[in-house]
PDB file of N, CA and C in Angstrom:
ATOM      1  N   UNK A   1      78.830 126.538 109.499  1.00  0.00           N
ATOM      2  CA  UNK A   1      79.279 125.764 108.364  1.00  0.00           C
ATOM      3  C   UNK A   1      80.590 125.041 108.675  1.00  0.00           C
ATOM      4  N   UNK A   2      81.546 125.728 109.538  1.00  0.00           N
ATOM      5  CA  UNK A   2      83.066 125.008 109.728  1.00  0.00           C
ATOM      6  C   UNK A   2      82.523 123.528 110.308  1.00  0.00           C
ATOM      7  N   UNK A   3      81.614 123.341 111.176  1.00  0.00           N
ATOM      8  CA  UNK A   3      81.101 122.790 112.548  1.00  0.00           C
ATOM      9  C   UNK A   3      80.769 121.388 111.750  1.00  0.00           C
ATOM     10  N   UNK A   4      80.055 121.809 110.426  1.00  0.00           N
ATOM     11  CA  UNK A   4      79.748 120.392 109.716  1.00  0.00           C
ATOM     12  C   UNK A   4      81.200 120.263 108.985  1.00  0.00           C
ATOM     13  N   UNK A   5      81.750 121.000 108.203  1.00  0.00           N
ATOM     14  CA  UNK A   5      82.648 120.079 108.132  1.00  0.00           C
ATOM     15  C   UNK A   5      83.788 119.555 109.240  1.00  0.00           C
ATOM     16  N   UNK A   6      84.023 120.215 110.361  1.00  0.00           N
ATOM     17  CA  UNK A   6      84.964 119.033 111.242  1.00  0.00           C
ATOM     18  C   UNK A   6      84.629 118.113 111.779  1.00  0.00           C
ATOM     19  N   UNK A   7      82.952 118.454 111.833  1.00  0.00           N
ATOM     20  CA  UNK A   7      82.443 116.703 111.885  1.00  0.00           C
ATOM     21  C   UNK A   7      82.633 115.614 111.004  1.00  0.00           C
ATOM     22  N   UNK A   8      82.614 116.090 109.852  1.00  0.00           N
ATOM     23  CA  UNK A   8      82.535 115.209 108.344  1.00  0.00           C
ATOM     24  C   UNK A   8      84.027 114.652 108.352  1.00  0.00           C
ATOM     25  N   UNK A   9      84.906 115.474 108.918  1.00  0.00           N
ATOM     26  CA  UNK A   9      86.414 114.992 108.843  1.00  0.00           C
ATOM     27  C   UNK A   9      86.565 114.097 109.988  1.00  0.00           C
ATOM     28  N   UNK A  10      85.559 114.483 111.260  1.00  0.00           N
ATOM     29  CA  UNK A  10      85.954 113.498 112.239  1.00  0.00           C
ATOM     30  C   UNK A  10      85.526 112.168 111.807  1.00  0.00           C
ATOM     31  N   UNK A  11      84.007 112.002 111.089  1.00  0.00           N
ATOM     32  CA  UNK A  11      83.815 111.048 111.309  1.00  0.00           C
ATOM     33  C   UNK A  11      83.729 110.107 110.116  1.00  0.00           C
ATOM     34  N   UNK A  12      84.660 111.210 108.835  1.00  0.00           N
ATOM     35  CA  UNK A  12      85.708 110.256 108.247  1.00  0.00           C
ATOM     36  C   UNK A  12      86.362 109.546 108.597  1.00  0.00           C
ATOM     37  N   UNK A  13      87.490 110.045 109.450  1.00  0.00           N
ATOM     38  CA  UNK A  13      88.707 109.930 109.895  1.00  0.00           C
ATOM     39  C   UNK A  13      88.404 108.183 110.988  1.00  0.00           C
ATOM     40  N   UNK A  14      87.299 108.654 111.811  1.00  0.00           N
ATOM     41  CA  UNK A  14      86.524 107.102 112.540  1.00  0.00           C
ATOM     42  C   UNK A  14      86.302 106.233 111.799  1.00  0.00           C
ATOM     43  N   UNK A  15      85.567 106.349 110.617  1.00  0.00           N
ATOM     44  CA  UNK A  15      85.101 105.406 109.358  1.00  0.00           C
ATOM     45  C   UNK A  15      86.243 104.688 109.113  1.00  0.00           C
ATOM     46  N   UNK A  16      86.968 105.067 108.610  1.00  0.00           N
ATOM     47  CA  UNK A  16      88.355 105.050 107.865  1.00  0.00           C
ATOM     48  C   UNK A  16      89.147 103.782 109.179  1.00  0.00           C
ATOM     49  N   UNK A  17      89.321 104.540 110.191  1.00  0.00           N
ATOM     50  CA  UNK A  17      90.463 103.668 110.854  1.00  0.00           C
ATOM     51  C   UNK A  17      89.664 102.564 111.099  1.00  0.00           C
ATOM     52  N   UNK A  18      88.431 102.280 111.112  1.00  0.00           N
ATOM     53  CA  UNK A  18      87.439 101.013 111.570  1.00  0.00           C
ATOM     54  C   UNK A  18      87.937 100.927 110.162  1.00  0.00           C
ATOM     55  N   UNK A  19      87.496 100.594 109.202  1.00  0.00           N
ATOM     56  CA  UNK A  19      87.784  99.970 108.185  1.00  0.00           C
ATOM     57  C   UNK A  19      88.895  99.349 107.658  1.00  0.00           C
ATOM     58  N   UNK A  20      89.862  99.949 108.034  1.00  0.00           N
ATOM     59  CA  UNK A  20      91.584  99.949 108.237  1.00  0.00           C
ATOM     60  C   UNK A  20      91.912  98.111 109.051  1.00  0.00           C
ATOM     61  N   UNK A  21      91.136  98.539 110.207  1.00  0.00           N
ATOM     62  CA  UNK A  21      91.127  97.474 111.024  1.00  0.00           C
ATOM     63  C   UNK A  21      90.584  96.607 110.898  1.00  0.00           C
ATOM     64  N   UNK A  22      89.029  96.723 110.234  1.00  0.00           N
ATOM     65  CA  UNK A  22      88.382  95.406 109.943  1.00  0.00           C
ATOM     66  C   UNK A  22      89.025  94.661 108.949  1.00  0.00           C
ATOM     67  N   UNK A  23      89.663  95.367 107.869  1.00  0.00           N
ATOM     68  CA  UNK A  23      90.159  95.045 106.448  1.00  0.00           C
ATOM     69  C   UNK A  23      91.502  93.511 106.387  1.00  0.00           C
ATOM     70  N   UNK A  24      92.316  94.789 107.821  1.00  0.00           N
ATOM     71  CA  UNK A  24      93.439  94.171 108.697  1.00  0.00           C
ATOM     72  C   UNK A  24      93.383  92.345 109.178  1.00  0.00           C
ATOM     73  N   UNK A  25      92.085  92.514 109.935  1.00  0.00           N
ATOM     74  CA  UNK A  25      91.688  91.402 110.777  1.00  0.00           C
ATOM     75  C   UNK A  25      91.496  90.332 109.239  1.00  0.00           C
ATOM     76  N   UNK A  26      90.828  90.467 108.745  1.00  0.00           N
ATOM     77  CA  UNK A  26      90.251  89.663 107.299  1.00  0.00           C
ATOM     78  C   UNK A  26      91.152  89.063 106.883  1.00  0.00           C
ATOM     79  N   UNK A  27      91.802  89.740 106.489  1.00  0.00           N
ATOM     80  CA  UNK A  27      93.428  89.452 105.730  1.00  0.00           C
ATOM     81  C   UNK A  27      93.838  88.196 106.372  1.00  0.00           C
ATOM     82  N   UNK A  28      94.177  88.667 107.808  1.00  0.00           N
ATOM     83  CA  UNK A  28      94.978  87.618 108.551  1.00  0.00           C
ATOM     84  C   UNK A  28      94.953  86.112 109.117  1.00  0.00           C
ATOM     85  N   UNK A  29      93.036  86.756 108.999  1.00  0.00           N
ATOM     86  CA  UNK A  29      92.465  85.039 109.151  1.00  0.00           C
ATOM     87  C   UNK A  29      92.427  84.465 107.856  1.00  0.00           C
ATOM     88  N   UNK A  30      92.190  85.254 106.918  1.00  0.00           N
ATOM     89  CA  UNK A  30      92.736  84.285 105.615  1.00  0.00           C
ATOM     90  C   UNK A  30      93.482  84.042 105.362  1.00  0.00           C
ATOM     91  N   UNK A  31      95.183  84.438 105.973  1.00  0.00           N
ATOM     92  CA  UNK A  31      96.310  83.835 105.714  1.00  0.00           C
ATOM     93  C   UNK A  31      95.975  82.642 106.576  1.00  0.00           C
ATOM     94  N   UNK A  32      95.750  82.864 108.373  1.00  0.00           N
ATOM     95  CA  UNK A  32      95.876  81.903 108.797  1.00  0.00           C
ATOM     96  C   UNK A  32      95.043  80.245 108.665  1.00  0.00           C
ATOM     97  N   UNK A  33      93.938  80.556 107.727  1.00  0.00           N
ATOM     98  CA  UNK A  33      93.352  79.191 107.319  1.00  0.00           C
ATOM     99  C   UNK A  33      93.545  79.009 106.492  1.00  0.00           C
ATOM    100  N   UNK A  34      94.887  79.358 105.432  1.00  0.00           N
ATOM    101  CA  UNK A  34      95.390  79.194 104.476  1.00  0.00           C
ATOM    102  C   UNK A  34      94.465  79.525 103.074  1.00  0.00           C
ATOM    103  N   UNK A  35      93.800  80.248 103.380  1.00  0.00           N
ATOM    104  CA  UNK A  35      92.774  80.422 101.968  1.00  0.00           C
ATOM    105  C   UNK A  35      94.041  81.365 101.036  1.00  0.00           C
ATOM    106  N   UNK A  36      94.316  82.078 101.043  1.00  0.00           N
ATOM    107  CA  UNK A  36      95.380  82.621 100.340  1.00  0.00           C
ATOM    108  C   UNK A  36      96.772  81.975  99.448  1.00  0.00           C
ATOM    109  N   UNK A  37      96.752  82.420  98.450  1.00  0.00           N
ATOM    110  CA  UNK A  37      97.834  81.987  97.604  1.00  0.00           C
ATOM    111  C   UNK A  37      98.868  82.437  98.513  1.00  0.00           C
ATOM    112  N   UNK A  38     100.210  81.252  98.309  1.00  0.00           N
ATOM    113  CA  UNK A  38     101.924  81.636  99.167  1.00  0.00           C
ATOM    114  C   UNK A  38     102.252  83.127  98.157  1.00  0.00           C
ATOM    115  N   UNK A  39     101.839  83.159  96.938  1.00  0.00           N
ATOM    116  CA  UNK A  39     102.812  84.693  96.384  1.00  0.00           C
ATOM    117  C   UNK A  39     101.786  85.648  97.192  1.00  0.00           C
ATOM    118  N   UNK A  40     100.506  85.485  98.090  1.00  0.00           N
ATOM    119  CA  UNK A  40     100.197  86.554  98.675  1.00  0.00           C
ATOM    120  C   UNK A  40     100.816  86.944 100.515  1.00  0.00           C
ATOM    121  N   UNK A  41     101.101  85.882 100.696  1.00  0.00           N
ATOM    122  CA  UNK A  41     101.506  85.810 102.201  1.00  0.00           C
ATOM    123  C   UNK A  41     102.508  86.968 102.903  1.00  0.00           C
ATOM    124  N   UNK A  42     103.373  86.787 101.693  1.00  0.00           N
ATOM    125  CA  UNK A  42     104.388  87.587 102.394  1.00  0.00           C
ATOM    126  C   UNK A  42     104.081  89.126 102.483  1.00  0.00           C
ATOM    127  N   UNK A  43     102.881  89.528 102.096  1.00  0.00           N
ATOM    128  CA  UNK A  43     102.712  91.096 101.920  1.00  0.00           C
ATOM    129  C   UNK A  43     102.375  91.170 103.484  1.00  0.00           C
ATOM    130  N   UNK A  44     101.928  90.236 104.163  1.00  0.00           N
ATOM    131  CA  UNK A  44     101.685  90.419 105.621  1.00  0.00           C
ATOM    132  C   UNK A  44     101.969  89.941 106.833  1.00  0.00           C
ATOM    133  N   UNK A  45     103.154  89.276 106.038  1.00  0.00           N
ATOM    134  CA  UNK A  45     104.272  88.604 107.257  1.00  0.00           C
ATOM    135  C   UNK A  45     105.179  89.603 107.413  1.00  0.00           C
ATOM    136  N   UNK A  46     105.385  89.389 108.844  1.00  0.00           N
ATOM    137  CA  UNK A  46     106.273  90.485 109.178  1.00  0.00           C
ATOM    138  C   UNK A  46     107.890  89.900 108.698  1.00  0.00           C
ATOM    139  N   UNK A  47     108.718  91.476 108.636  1.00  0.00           N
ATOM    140  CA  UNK A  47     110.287  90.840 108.092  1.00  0.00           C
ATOM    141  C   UNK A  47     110.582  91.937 107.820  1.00  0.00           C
ATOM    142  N   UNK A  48     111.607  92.310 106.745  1.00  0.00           N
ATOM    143  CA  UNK A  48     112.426  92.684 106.268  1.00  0.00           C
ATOM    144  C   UNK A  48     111.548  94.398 105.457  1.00  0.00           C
ATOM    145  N   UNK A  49     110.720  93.616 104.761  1.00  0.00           N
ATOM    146  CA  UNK A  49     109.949  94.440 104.300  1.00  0.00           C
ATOM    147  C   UNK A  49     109.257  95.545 104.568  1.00  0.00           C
ATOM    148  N   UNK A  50     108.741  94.776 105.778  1.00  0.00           N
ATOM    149  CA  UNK A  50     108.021  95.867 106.569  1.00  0.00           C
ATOM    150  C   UNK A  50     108.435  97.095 107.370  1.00  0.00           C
ATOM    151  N   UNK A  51     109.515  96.599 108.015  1.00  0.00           N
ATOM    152  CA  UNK A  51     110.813  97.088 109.149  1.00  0.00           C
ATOM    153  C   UNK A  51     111.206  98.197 107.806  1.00  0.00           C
ATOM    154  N   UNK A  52     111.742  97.975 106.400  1.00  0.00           N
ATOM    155  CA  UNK A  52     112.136  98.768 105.827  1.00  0.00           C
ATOM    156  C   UNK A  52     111.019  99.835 105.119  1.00  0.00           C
ATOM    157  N   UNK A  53     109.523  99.572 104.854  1.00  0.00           N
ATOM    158  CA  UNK A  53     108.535 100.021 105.147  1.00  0.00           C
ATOM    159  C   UNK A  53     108.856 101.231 105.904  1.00  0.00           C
ATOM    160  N   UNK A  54     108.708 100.927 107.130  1.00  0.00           N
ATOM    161  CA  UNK A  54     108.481 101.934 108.140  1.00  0.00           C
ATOM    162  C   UNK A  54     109.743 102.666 108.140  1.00  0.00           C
ATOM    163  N   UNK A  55     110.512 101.740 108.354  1.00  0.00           N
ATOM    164  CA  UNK A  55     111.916 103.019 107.555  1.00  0.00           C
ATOM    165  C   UNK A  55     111.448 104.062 107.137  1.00  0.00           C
ATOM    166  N   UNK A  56     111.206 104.155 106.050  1.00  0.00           N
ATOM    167  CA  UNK A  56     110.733 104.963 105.030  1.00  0.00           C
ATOM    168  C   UNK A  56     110.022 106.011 105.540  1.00  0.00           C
ATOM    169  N   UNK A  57     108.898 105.987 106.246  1.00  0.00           N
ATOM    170  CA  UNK A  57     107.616 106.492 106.818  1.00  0.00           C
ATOM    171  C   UNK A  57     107.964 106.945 108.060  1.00  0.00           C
ATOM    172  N   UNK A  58     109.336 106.324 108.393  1.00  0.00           N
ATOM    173  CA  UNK A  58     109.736 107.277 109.928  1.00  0.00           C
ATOM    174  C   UNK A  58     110.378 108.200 109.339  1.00  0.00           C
ATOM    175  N   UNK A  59     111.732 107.926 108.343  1.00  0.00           N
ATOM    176  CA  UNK A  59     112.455 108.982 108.047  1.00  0.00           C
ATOM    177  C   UNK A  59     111.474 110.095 107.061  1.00  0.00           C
ATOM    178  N   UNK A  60     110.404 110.037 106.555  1.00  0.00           N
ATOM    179  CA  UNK A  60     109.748 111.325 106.022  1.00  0.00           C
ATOM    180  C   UNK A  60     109.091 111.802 106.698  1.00  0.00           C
ATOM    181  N   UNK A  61     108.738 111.405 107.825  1.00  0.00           N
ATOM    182  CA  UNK A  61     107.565 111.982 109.289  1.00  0.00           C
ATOM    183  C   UNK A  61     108.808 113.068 110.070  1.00  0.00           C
ATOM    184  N   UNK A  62     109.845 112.018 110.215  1.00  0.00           N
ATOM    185  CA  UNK A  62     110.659 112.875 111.080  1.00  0.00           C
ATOM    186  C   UNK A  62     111.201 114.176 110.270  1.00  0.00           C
ATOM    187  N   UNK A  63     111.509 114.278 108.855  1.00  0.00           N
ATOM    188  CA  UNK A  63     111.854 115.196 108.371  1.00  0.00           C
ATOM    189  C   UNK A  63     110.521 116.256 107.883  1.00  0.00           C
ATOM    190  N   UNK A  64     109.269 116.132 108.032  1.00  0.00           N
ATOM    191  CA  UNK A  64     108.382 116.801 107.993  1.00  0.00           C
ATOM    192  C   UNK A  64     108.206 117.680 109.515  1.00  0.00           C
ATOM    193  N   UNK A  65     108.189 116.614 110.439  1.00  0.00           N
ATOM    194  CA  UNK A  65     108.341 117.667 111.911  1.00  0.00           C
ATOM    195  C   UNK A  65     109.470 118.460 111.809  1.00  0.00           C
ATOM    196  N   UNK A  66     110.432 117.781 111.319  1.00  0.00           N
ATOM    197  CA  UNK A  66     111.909 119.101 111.923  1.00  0.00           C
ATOM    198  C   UNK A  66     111.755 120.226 110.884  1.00  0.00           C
ATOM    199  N   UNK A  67     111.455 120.176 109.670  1.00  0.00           N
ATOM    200  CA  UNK A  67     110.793 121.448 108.844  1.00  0.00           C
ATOM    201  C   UNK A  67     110.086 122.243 109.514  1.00  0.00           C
ATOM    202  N   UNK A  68     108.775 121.469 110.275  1.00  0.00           N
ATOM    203  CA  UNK A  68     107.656 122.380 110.838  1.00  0.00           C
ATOM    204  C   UNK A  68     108.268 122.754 112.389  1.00  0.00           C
ATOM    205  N   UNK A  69     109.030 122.106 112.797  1.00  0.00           N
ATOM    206  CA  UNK A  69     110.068 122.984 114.162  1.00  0.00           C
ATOM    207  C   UNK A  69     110.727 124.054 114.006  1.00  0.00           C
ATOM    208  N   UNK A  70     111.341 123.964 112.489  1.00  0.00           N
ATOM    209  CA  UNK A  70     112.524 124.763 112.594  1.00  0.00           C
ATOM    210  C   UNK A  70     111.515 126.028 112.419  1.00  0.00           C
ATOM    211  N   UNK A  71     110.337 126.050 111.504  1.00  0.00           N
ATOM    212  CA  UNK A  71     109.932 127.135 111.258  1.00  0.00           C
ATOM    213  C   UNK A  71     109.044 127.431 112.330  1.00  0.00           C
ATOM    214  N   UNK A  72     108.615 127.002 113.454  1.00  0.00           N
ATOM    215  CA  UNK A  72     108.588 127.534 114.408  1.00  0.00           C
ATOM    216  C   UNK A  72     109.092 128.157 115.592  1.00  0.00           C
ATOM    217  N   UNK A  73     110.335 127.568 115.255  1.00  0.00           N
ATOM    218  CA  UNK A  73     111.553 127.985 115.940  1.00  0.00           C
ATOM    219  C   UNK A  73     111.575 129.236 115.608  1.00  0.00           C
ATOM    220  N   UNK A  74     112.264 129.464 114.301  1.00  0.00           N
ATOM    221  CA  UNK A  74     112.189 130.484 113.418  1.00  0.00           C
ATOM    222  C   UNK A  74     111.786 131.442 112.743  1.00  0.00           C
ATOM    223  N   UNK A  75     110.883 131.594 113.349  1.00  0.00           N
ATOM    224  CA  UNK A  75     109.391 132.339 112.904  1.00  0.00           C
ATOM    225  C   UNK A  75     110.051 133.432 112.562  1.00  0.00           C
ATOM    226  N   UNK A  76     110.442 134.424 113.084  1.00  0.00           N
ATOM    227  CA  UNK A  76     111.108 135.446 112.761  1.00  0.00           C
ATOM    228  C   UNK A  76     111.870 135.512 111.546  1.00  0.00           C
ATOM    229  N   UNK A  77     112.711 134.753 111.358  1.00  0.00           N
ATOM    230  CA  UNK A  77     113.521 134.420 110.383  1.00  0.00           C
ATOM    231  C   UNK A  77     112.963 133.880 109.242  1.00  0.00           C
ATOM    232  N   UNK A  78     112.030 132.897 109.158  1.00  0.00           N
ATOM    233  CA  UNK A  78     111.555 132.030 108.441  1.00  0.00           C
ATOM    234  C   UNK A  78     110.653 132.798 107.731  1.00  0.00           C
ATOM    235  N   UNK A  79     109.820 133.147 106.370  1.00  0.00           N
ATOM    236  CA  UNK A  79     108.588 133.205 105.784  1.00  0.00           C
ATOM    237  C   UNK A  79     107.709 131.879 106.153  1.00  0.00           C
ATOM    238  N   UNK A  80     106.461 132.061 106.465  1.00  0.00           N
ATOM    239  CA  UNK A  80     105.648 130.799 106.453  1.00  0.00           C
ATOM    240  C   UNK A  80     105.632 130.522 105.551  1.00  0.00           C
ATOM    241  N   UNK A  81     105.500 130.771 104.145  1.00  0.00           N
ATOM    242  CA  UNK A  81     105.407 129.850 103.015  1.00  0.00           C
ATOM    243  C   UNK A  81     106.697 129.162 102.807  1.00  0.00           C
ATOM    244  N   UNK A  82     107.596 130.254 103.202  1.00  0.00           N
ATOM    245  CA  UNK A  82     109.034 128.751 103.127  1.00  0.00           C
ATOM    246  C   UNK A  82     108.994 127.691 103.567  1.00  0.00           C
ATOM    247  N   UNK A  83     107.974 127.607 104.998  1.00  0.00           N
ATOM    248  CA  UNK A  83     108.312 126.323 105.771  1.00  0.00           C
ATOM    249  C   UNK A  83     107.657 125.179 104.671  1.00  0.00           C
ATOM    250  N   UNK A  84     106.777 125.653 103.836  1.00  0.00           N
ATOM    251  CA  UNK A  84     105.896 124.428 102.537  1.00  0.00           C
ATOM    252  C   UNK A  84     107.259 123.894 101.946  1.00  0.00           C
ATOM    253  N   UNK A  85     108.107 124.793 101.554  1.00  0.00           N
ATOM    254  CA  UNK A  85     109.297 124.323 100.874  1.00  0.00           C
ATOM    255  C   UNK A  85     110.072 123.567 102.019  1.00  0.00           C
ATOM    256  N   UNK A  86     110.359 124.049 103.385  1.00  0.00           N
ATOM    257  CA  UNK A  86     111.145 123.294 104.325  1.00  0.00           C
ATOM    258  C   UNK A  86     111.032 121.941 103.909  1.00  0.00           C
ATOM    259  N   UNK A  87     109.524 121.729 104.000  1.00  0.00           N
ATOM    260  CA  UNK A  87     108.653 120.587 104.484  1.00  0.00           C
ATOM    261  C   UNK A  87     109.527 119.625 103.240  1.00  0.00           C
ATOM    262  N   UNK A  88     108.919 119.901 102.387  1.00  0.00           N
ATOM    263  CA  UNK A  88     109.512 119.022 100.939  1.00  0.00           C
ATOM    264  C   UNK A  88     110.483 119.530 101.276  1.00  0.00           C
ATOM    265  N   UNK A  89     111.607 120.176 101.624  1.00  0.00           N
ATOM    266  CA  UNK A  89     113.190 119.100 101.426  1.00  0.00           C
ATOM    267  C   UNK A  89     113.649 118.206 102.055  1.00  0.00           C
ATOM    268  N   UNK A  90     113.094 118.546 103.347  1.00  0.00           N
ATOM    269  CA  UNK A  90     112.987 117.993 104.370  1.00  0.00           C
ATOM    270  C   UNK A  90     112.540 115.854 104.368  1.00  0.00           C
ATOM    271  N   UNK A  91     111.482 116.373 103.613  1.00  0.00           N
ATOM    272  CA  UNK A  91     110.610 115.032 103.392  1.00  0.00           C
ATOM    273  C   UNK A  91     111.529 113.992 102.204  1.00  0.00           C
ATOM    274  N   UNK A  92     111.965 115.076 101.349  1.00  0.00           N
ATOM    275  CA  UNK A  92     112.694 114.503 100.392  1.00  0.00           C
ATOM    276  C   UNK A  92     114.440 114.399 100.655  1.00  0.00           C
ATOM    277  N   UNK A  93     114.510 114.672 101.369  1.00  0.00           N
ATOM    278  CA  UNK A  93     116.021 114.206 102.415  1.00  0.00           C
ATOM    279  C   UNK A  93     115.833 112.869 102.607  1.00  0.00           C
ATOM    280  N   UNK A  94     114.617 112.728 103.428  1.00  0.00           N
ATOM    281  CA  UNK A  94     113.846 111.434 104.012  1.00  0.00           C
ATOM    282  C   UNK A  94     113.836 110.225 103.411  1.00  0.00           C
ATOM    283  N   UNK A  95     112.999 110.690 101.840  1.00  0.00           N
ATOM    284  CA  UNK A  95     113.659 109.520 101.149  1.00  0.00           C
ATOM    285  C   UNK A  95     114.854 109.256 100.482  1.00  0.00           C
ATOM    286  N   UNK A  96     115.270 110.182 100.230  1.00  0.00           N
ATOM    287  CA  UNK A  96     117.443 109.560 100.080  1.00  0.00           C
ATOM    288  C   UNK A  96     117.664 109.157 100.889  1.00  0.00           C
ATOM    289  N   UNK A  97     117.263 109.253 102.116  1.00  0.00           N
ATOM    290  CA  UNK A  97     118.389 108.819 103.213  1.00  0.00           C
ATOM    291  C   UNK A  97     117.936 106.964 102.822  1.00  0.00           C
ATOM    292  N   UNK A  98     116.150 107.102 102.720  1.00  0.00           N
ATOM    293  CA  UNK A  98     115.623 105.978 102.996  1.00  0.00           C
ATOM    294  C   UNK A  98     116.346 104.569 101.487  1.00  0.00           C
ATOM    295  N   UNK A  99     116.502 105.835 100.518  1.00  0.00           N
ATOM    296  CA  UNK A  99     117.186 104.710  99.520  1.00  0.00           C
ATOM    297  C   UNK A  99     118.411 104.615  99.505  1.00  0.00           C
ATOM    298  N   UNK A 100     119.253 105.084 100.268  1.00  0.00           N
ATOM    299  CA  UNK A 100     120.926 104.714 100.933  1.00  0.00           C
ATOM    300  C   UNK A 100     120.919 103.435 101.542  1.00  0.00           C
ATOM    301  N   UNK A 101     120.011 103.360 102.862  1.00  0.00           N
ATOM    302  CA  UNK A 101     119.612 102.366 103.097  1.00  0.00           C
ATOM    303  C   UNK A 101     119.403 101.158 102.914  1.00  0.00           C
ATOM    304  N   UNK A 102     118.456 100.918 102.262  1.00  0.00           N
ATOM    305  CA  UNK A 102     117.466 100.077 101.423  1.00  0.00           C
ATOM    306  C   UNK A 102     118.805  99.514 100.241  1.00  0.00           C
ATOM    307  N   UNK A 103     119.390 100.645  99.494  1.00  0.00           N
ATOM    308  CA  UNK A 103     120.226  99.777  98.680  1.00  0.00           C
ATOM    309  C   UNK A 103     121.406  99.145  99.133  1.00  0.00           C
ATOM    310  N   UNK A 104     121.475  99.536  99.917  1.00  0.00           N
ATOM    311  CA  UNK A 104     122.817  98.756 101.015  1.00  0.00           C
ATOM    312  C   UNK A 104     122.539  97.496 101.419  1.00  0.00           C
ATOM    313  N   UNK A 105     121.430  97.895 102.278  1.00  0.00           N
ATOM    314  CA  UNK A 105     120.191  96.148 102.679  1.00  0.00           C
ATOM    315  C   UNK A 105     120.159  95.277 101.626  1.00  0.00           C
ATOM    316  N   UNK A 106     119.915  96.124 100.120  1.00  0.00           N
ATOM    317  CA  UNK A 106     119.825  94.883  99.355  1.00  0.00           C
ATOM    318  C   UNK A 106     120.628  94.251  98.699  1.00  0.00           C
ATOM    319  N   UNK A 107     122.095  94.934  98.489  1.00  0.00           N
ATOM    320  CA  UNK A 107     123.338  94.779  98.126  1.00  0.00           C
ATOM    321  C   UNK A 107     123.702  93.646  99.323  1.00  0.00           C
ATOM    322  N   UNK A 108     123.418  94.045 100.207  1.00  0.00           N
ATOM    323  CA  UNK A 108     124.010  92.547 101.452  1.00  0.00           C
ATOM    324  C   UNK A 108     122.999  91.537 101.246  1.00  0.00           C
ATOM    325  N   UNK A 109     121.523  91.664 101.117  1.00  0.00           N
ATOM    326  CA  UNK A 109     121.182  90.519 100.724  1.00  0.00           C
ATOM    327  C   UNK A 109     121.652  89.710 100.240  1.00  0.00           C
ATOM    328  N   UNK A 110     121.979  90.165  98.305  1.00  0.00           N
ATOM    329  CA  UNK A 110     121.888  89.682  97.128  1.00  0.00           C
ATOM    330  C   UNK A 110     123.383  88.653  98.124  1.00  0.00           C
ATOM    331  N   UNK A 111     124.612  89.578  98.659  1.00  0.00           N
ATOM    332  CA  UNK A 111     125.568  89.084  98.818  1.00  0.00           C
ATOM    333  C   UNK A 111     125.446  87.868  99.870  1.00  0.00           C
ATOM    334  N   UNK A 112     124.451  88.107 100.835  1.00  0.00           N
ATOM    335  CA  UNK A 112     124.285  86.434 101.531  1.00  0.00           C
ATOM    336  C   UNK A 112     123.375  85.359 100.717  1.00  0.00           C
ATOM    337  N   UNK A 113     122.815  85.923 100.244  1.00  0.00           N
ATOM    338  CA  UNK A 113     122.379  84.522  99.167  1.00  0.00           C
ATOM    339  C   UNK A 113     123.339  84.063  97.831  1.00  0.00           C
ATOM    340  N   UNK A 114     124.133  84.797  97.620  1.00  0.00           N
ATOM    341  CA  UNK A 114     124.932  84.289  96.694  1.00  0.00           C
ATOM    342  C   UNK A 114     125.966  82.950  97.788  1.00  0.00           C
ATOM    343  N   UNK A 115     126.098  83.842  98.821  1.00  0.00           N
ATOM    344  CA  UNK A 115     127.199  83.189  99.484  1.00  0.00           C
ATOM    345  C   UNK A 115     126.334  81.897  99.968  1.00  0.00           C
ATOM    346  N   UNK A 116     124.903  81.536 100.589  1.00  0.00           N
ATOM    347  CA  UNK A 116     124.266  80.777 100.898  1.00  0.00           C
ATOM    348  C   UNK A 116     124.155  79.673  99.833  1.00  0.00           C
ATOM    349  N   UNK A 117     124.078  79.838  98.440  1.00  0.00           N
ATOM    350  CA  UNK A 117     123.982  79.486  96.895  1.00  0.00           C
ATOM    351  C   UNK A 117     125.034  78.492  97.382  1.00  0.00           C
ATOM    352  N   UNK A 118     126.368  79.395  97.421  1.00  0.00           N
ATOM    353  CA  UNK A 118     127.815  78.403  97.087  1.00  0.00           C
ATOM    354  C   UNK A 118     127.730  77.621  97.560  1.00  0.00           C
ATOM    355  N   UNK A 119     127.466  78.074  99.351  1.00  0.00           N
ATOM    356  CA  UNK A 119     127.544  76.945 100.230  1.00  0.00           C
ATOM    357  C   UNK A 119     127.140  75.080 100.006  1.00  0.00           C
ATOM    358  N   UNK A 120     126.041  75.755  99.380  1.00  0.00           N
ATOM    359  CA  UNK A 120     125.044  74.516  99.279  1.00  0.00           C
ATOM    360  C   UNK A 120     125.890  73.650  98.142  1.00  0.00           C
TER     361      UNK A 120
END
């Protein structure tokens, strides 16, 4: 019984990233023959967005591994069910750090386009 389901997960998991990718490709040729509205473009131009995107998704990955290190580190010390809690503070460190960030980025924005504004 395990056997069918880690198949079912594998060949979710295959389904899924083909689809991911075909979905991907679609998108892009419809930006690039312009079939797409401009308020849709920018969801898949690369920039600012994205870079801060992944921000995000690095700093909660990385704070999910160092949870699941420490409590392997720690085994002794650690309860395994603590490391569930590690995990979430860990993860949720991740995103404070990620909205320290982000509001800083956008505080300097706002401040070069104001200053870009005057210029003009």
């Amino acid at each position: 019984m395990q056997d069918v389901f880690e198949m079912a997960i594998v060949f979710t998991a295959i389904v899924s990233v083909i689809k991911i990718i075909a979905d991907w490709r679609l998108r892009t040729r419809l930006i690039d023959k312009g079939l797409v509205d401009e308020k849709v473009k920018f969801l898949y131009e690369d920039g600012l967005g994205r870079a801060m995107s992944n921000l995000k998704w690095g700093l909660v990955l990385v704070g999910i591994g160092l949870a699941a290190l420490l409590g392997q580190m720690f085994e002794y010390y650690i309860e395994p069910e603590s490391v569930i809690g590690l995990i979430f503070i860990f993860a949720g460190l991740g995103f404070l750090i990620y909205y320290a960030v982000a509001s800083k980025q956008i505080k300097q924005d706002r401040r070069n386009a104001s200053v870009s504004t005057q210029a003009q």
